[in-house]
N, C-alpha and C. Protein backbone atom coordinates (compact mmCIF):
# COMPACT_ATOMS: atom_id res chain seq x y z
N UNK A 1 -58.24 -146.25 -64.52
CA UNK A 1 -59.55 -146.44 -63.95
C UNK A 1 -60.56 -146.36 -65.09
N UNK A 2 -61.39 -147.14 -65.26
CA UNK A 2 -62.51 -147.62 -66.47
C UNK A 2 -63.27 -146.14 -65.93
N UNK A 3 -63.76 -145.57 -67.06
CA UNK A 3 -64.50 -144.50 -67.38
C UNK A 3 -65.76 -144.60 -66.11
N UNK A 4 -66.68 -145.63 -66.47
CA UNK A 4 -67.85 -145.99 -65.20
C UNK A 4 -67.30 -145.55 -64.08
N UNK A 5 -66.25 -146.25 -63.36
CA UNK A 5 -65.66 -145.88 -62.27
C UNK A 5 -65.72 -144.63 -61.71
N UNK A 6 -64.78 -144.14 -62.85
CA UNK A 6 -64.64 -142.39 -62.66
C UNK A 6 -65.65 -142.07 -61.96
N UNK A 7 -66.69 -142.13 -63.33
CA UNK A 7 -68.25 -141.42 -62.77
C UNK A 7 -68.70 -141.44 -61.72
N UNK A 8 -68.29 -142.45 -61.80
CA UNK A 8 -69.20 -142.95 -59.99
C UNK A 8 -68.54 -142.34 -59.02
N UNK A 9 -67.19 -142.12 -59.03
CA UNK A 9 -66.19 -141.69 -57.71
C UNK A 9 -66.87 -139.98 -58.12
N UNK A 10 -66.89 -139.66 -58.89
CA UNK A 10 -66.64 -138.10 -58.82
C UNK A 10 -68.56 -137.61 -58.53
N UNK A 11 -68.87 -138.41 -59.18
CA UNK A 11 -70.15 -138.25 -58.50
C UNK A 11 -71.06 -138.31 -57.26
N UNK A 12 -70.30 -139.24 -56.51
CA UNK A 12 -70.26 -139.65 -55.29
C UNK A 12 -69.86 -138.27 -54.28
N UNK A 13 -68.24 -138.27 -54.73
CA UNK A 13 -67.37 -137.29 -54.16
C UNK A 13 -68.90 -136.19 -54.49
N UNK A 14 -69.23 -135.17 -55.19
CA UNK A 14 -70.03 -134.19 -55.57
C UNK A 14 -71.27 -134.16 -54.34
N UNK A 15 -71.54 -135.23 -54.35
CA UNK A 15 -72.77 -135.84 -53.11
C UNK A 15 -72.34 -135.58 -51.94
N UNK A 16 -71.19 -135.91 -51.84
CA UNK A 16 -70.28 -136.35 -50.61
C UNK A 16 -70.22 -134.47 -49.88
N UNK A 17 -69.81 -134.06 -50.80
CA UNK A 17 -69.22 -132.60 -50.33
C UNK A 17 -70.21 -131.47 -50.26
N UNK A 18 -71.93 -131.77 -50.52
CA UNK A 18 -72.76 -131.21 -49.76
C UNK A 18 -73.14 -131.27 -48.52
N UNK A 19 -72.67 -131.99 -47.90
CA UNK A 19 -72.69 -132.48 -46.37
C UNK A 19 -71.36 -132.56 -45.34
N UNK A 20 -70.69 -132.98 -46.19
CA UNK A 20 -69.27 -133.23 -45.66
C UNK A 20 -68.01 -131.88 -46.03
N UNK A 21 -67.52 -131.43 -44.75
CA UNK A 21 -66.21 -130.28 -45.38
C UNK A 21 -65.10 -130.81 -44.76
N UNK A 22 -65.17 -131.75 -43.82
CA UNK A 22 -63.59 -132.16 -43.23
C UNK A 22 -63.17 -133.00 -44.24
N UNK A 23 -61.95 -133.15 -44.73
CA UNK A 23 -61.33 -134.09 -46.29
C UNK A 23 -61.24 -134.94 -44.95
N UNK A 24 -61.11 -135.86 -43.54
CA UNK A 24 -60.96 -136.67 -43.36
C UNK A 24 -62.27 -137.82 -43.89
N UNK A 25 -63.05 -136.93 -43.15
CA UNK A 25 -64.34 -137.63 -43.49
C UNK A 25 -64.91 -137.57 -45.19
N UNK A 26 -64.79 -136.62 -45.94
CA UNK A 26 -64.70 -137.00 -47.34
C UNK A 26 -63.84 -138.19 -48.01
N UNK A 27 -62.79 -138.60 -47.37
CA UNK A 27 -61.80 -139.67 -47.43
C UNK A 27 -62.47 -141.27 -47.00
N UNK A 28 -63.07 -140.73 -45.78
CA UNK A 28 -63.36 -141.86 -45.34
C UNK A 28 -65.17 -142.54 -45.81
N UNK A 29 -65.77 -141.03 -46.37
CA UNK A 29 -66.78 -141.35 -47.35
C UNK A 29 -66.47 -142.43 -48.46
N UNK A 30 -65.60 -141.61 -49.32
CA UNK A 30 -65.32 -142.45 -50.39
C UNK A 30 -64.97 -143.95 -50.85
N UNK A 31 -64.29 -144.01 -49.31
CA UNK A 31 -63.40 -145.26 -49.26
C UNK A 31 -64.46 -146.52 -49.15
N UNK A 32 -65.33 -145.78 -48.08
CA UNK A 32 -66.78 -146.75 -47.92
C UNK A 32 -67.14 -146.94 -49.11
N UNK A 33 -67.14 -145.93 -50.12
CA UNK A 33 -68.45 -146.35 -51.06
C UNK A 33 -67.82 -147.29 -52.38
N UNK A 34 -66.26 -146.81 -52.38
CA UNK A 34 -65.74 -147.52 -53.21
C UNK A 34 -65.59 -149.31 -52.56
N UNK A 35 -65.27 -149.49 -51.39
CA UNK A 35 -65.12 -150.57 -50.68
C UNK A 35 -66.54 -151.45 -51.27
N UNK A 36 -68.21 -151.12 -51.03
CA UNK A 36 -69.13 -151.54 -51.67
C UNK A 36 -69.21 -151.87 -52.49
N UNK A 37 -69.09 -150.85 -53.52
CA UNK A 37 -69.33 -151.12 -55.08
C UNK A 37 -68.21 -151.79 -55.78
N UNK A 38 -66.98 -151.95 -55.26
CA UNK A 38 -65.88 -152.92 -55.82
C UNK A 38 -64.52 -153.40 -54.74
N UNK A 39 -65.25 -154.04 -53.89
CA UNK A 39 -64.67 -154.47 -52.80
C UNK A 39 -64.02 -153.86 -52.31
N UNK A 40 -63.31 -154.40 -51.44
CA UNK A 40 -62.39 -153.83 -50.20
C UNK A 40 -61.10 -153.61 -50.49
N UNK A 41 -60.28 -152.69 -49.71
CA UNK A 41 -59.04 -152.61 -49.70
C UNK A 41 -58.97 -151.42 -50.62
N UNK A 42 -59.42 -150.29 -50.88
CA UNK A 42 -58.76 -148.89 -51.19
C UNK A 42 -58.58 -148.35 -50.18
N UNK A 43 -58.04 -147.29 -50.67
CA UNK A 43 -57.52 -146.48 -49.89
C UNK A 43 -57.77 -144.75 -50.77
N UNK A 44 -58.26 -143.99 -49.87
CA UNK A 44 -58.50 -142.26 -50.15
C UNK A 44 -57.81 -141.64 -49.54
N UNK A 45 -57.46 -140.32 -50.41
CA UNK A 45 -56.51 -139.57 -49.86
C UNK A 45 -57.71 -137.91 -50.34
N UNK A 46 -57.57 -137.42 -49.32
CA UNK A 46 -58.19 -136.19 -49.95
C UNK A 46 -57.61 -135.04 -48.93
N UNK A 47 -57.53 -133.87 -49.54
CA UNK A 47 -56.96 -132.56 -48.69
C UNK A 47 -56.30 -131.77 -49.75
N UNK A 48 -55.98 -130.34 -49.35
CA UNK A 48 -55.25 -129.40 -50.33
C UNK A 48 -53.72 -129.87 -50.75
N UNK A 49 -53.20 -130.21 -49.56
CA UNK A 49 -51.37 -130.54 -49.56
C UNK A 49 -51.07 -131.56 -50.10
N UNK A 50 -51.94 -132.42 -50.48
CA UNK A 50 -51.72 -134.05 -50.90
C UNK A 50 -51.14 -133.71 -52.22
N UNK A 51 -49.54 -134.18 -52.38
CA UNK A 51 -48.97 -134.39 -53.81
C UNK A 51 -48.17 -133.21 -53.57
N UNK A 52 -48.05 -132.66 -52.96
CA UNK A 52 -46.68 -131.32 -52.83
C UNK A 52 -45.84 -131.23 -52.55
């Protein structure tokens, strides 16, 4: 992922998680914003257990 990108996701995410505490809806934040800013078709995964 190009450096810009990053920024933007984790910055977003940072935004995201003053308002938002369910990881569904932090998931489904992200996905929106990434879907905008570089089209469609990601996909978010967010929660403690993810990768275990």
């Amino acid at each position: 992922m190009p450096k810009d990108m990053e920024n933007n996701a984790l910055n977003s995410f940072k935004d995201a998680c003053q308002t938002l505490r369910e990881s569904k809806k932090l998931a489904s934040h992200m996905k929106k914003h990434f879907d905008s800013f570089y089209g469609r078709n990601w996909q978010c995964i967010v929660g403690r257990d993810f990768g275990r």
